[in-house]
N, C-alpha and C. Protein backbone atom coordinates (compact mmCIF):
# COMPACT_ATOMS: atom_id res chain seq x y z
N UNK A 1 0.86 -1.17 0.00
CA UNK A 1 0.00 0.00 0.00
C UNK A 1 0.90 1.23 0.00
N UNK A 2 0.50 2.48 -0.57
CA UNK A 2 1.33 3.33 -0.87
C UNK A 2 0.42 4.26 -0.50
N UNK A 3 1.13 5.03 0.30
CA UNK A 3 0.57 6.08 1.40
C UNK A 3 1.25 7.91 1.46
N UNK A 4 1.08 8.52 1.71
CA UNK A 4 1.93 9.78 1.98
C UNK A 4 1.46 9.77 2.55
N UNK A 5 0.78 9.53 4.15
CA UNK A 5 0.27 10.04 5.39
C UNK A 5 -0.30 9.07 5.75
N UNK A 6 -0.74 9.41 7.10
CA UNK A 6 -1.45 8.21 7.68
C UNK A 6 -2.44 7.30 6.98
N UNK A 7 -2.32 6.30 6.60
CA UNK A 7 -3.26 5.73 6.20
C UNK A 7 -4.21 4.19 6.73
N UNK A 8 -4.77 3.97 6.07
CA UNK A 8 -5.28 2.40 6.85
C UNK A 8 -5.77 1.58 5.81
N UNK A 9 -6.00 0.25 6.07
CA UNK A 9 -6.39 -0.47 5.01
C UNK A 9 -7.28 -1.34 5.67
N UNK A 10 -9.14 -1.42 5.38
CA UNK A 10 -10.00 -2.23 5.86
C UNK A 10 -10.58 -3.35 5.20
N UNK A 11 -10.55 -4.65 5.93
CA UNK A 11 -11.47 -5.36 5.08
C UNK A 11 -12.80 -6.19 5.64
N UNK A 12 -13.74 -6.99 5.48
CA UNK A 12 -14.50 -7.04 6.52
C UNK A 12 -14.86 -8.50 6.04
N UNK A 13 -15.63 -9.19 6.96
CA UNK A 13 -15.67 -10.65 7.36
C UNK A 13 -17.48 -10.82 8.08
N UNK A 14 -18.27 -11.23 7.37
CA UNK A 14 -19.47 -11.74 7.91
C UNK A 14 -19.00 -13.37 8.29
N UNK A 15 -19.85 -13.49 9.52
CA UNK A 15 -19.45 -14.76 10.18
C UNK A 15 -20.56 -15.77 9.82
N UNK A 16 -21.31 -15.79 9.12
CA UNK A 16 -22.60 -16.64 9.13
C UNK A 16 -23.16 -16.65 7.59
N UNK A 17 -23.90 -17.51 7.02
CA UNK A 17 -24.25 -17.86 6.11
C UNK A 17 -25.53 -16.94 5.50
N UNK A 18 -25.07 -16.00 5.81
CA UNK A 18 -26.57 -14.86 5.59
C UNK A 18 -25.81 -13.92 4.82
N UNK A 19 -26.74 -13.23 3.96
CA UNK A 19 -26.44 -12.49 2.51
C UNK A 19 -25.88 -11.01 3.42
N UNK A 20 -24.84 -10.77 4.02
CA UNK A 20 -24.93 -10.08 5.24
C UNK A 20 -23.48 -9.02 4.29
N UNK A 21 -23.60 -7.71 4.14
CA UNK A 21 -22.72 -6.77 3.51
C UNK A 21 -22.29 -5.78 4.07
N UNK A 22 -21.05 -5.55 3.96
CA UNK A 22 -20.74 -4.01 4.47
C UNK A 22 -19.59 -3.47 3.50
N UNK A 23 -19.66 -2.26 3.07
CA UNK A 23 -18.92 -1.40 2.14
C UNK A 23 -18.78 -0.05 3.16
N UNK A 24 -17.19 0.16 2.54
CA UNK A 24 -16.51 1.56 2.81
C UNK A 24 -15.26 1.34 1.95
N UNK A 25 -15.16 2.19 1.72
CA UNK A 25 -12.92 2.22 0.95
C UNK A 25 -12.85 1.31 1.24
N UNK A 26 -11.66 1.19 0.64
CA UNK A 26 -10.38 0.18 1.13
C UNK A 26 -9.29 0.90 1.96
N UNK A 27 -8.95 1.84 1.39
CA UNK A 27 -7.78 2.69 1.32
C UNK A 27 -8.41 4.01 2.33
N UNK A 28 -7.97 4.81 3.69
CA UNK A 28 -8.68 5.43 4.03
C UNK A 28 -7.30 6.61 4.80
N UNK A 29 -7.42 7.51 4.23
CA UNK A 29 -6.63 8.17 5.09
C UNK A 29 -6.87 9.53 6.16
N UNK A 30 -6.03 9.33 7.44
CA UNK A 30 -6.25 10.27 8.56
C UNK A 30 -5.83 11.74 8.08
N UNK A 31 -6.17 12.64 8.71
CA UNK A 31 -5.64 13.89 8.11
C UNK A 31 -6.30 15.07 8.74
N UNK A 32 -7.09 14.49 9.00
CA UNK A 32 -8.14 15.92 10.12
C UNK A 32 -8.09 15.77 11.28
N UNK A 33 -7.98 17.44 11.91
CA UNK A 33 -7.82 17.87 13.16
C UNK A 33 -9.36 18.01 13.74
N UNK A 34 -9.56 17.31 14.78
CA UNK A 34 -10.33 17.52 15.49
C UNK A 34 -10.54 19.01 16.04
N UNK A 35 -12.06 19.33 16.08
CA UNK A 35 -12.38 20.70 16.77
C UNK A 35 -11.45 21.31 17.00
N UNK A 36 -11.11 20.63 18.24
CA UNK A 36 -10.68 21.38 19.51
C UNK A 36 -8.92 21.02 19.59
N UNK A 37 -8.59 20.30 18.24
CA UNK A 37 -6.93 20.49 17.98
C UNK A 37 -6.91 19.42 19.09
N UNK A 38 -7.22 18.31 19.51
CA UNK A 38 -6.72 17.58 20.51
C UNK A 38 -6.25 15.98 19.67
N UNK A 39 -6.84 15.75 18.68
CA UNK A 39 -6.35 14.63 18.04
C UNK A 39 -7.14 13.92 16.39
N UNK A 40 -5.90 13.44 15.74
CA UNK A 40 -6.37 13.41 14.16
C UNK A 40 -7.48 12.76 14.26
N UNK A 41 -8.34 12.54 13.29
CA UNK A 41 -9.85 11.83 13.31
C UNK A 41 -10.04 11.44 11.29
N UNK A 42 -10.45 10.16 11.36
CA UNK A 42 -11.02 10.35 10.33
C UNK A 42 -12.29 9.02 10.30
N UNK A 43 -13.39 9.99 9.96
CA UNK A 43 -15.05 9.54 10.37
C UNK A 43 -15.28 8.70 8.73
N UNK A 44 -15.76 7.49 8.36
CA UNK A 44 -15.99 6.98 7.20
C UNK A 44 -17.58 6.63 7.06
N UNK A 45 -17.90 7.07 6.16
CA UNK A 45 -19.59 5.68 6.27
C UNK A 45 -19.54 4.99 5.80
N UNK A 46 -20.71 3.79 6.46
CA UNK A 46 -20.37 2.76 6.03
C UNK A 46 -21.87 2.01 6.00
N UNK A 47 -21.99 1.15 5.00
CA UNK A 47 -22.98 0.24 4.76
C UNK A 47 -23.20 -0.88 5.72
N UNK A 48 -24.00 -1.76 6.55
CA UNK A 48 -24.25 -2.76 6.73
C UNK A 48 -25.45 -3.34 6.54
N UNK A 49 -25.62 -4.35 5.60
CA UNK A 49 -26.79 -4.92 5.43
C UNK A 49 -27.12 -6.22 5.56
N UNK A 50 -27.83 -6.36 5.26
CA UNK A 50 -29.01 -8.12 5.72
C UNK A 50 -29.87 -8.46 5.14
N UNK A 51 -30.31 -9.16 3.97
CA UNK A 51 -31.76 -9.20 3.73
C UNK A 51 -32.51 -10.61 4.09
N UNK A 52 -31.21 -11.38 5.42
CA UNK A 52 -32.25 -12.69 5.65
C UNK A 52 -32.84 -12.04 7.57
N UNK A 53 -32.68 -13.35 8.23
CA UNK A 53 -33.42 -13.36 9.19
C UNK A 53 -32.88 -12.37 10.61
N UNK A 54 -31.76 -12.27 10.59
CA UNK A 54 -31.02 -11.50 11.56
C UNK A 54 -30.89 -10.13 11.56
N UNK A 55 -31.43 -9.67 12.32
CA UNK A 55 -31.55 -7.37 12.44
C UNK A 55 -30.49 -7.37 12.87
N UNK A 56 -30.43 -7.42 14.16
CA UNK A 56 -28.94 -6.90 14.71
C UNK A 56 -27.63 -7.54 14.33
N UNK A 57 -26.61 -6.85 14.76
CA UNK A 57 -25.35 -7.02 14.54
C UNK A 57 -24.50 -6.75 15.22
N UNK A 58 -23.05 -7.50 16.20
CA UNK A 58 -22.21 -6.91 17.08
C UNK A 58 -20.96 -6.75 15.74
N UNK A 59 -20.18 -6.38 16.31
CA UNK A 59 -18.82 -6.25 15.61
C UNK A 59 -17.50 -6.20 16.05
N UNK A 60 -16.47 -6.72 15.57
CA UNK A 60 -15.46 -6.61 16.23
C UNK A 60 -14.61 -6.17 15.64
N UNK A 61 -13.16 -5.52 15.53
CA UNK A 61 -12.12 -4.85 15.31
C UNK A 61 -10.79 -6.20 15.48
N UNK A 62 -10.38 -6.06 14.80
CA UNK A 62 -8.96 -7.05 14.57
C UNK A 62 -7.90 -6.29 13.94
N UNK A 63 -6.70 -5.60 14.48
CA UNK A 63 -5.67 -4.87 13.99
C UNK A 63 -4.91 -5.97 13.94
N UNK A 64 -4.28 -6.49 12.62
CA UNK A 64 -2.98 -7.03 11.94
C UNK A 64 -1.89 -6.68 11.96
N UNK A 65 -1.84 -5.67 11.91
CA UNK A 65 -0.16 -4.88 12.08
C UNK A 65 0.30 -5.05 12.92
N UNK A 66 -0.24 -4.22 14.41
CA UNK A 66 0.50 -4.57 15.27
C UNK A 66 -0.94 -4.44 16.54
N UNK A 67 -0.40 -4.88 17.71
CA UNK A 67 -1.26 -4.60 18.81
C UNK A 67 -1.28 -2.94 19.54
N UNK A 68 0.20 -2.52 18.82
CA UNK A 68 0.54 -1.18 19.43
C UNK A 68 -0.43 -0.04 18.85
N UNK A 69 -0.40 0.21 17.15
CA UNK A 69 -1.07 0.66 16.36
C UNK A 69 -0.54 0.93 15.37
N UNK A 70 -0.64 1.52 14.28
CA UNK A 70 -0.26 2.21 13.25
C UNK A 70 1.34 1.97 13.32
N UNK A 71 1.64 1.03 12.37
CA UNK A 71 3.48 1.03 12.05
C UNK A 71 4.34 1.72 11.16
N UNK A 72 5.45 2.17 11.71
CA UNK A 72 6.16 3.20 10.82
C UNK A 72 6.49 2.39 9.94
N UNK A 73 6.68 2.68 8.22
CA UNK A 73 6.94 1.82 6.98
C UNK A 73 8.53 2.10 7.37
N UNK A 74 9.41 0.72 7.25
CA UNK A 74 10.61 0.82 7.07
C UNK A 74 11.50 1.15 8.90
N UNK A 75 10.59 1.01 9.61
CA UNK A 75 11.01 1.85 11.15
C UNK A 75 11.05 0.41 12.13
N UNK A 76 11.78 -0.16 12.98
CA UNK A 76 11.79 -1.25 13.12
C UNK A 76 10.94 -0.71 14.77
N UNK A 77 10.17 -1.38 15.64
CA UNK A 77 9.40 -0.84 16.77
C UNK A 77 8.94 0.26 17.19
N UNK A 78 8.17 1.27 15.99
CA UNK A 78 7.73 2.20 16.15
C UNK A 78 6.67 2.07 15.99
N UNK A 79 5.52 2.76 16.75
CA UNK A 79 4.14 2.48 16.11
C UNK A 79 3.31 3.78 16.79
N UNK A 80 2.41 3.89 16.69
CA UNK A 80 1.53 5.23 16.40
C UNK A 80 -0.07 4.56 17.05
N UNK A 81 -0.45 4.64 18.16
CA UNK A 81 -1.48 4.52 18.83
C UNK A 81 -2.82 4.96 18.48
N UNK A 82 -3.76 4.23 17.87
CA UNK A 82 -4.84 4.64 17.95
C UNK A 82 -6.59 4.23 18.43
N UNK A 83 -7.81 4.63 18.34
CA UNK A 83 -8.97 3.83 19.07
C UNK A 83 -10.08 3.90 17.36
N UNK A 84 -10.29 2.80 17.81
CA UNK A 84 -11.54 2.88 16.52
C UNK A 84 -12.96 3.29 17.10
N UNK A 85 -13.95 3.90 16.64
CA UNK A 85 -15.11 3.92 17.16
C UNK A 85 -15.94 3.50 16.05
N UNK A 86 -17.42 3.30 16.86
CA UNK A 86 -18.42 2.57 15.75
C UNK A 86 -19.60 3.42 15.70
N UNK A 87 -20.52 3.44 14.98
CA UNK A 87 -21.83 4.93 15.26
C UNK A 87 -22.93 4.43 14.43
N UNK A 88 -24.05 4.21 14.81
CA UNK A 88 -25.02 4.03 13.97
C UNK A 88 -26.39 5.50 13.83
N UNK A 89 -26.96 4.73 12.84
CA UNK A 89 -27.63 6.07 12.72
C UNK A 89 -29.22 6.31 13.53
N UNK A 90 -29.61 4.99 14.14
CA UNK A 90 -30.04 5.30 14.99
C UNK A 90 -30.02 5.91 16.32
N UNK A 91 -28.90 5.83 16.64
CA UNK A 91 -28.08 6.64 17.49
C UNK A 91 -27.07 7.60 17.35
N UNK A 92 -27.24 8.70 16.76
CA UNK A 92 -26.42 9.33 16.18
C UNK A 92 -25.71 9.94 16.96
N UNK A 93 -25.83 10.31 18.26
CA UNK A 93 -25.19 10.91 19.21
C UNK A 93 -23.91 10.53 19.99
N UNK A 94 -24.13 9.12 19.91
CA UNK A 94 -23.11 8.19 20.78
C UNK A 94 -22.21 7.34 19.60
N UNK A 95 -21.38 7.40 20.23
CA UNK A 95 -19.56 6.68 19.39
C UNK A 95 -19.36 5.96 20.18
N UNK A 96 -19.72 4.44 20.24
CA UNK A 96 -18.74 3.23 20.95
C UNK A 96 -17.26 3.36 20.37
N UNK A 97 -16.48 3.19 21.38
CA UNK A 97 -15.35 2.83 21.18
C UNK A 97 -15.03 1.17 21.02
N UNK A 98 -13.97 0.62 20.32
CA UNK A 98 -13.91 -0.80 19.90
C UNK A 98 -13.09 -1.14 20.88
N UNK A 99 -12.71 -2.48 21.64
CA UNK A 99 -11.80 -3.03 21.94
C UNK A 99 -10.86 -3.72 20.75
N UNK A 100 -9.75 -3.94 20.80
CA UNK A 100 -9.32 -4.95 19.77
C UNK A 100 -9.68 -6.35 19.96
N UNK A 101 -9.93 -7.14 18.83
CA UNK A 101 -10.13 -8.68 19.03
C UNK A 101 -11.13 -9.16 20.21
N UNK A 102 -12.05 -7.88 20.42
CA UNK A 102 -13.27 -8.10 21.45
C UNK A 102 -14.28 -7.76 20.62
N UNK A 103 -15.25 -8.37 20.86
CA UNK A 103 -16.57 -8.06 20.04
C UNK A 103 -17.35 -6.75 20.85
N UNK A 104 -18.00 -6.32 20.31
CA UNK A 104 -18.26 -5.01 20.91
C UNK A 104 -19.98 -5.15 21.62
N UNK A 105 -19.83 -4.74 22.91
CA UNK A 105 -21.10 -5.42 23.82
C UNK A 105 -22.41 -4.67 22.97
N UNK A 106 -22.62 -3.44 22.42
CA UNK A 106 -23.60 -3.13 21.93
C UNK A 106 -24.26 -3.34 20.83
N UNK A 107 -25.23 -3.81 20.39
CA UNK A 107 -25.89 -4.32 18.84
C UNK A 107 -26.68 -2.80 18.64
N UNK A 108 -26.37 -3.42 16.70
CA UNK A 108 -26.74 -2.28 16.13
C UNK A 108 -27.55 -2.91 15.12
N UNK A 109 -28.47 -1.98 14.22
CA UNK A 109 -29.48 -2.68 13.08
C UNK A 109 -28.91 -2.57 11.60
N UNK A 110 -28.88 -3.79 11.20
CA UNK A 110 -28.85 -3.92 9.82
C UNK A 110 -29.92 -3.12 9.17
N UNK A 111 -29.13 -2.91 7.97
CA UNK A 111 -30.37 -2.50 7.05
C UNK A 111 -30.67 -3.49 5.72
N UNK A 112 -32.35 -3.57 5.64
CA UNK A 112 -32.82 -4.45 5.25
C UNK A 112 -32.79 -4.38 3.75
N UNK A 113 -32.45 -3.07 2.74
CA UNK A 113 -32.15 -3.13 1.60
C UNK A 113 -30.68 -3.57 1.11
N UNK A 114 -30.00 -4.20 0.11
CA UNK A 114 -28.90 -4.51 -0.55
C UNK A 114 -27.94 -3.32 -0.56
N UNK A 115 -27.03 -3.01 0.04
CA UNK A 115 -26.03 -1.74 -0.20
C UNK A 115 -26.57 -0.69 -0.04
N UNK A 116 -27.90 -0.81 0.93
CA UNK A 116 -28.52 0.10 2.29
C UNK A 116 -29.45 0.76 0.80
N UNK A 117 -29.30 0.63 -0.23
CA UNK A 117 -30.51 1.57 -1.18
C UNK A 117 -29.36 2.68 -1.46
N UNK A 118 -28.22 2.36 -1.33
CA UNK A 118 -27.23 3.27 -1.99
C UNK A 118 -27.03 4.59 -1.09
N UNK A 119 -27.27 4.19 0.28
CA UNK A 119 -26.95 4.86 1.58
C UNK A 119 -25.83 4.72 2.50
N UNK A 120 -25.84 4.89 3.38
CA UNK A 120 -25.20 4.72 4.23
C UNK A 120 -25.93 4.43 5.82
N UNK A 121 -25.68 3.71 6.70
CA UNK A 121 -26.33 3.29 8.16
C UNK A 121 -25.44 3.23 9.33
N UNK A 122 -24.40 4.05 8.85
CA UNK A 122 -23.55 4.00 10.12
C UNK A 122 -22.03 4.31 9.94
N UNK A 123 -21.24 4.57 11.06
CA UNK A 123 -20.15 5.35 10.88
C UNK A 123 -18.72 4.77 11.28
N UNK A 124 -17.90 4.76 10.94
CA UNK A 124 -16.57 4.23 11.49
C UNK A 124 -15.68 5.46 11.68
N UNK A 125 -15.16 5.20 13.13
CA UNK A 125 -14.17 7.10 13.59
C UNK A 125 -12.83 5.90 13.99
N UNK A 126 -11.78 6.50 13.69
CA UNK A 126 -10.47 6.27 13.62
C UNK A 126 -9.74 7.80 14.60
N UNK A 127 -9.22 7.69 15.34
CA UNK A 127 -8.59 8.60 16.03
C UNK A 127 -7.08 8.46 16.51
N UNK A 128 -6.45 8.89 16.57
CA UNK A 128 -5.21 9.08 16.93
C UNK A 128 -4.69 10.67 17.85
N UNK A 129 -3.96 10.34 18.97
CA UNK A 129 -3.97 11.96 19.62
C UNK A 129 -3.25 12.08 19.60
N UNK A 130 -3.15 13.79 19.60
CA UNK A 130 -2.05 15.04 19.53
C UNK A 130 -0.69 14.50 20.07
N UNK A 131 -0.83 14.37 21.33
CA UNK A 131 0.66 13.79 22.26
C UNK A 131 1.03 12.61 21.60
N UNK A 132 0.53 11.38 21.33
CA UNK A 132 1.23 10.62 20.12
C UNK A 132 1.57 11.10 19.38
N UNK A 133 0.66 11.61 18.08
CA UNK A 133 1.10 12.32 16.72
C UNK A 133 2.48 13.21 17.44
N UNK A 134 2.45 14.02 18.02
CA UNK A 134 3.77 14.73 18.26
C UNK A 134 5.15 14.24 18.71
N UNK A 135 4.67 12.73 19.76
CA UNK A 135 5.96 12.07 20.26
C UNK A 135 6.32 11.16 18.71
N UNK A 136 5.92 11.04 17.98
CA UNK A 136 5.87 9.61 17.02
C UNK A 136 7.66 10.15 16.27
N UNK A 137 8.24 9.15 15.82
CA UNK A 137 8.82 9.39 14.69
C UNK A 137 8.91 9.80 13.42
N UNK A 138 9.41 10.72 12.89
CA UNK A 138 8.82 11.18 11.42
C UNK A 138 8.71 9.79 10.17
N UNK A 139 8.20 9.94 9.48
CA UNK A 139 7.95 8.83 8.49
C UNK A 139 5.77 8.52 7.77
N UNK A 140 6.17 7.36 7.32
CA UNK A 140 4.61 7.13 6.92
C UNK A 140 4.11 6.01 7.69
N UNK A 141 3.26 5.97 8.30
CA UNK A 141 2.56 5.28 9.09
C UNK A 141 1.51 4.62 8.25
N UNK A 142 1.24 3.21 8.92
CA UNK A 142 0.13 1.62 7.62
C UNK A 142 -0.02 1.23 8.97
N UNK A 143 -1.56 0.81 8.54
CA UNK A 143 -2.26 -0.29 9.53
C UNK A 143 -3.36 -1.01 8.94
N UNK A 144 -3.74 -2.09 9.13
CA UNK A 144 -4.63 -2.59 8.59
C UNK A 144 -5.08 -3.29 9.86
N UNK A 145 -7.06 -3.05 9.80
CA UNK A 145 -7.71 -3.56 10.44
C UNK A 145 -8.82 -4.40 9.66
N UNK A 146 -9.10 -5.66 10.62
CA UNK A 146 -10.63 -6.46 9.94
C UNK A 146 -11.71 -5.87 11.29
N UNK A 147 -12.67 -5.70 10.17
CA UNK A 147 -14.34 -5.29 10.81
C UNK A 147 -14.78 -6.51 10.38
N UNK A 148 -15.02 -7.09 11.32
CA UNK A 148 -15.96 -8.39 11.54
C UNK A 148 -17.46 -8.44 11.54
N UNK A 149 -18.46 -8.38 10.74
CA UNK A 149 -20.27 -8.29 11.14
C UNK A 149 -20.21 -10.14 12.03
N UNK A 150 -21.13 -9.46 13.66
CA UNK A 150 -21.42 -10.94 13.71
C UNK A 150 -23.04 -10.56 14.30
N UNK A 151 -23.86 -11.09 13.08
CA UNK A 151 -24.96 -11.29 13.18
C UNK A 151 -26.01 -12.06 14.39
N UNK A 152 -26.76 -11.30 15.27
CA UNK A 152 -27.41 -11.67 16.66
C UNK A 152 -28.18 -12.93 16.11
């Protein structure tokens, strides 16, 4: 993957035999300052759908790279800390944060059209903060995470 800045690379994994979808990039890069200048953010939408028997959905986060976060390309134990959050649009107010390689205690609703009706149903936030970004080493930072749908 070829990057000039922070970037990430997602791919996603339904666990069950149900026509079960989710779309966003592949390729996603950080670059925005939060409000209040306290740490980079970058918010994606994202599709999840269903058109068999299962509404809800938990999800889980799986970082590949490293457990630390974000790895410097070419930098041998450097890495760049960050939190994923999850957001649906029924709840638009509230941002779960992910554990890694934990499924996430709150369910959220599929949507019942194919590639949501060419919408979107929910949000993925990527964050990284100021005091990292500033302690980090100079260079380009890669991470790749799996978003897991696991259908209730």
């Amino acid at each position: 993957m070829a990057c000039a800045a922070l970037c990430l690379s997602l791919s996603t994994l339904a666990t069950q035999a149900l026509s079960v979808g989710i779309i966003f990039d592949n390729d996603l890069f950080l670059g925005t300052w939060s409000p209040f200048a306290t740490f980079y953010e970058l918010t994606a939408p994202v599709c999840v759908w269903n058109n068999e028997q299962s509404v809800t959905y938990r999800i889980e986060a799986a970082d590949f790279q490293s457990a630390a976060g974000f790895d410097l390309e070419n930098g041998v134990g450097n890495s760049l800390p960050y939190s994923i959050s999850w957001q649906d649009d029924f709840n638009p107010l509230v941002w779960n944060e992910l554990q890694t390689n934990t499924q996430s205690s709150d369910e959220y609703l599929f949507d019942a059209s194919p590639q949501c009706g060419g919408s979107t149903n929910t949000n993925l936030r990527i964050e990284v903060q100021k005091t990292d970004f500033d302690n980090a080493a100079s260079g380009v930072y890669t991470g790749s995470i799996m978003i897991t749908v696991l259908p209730q």
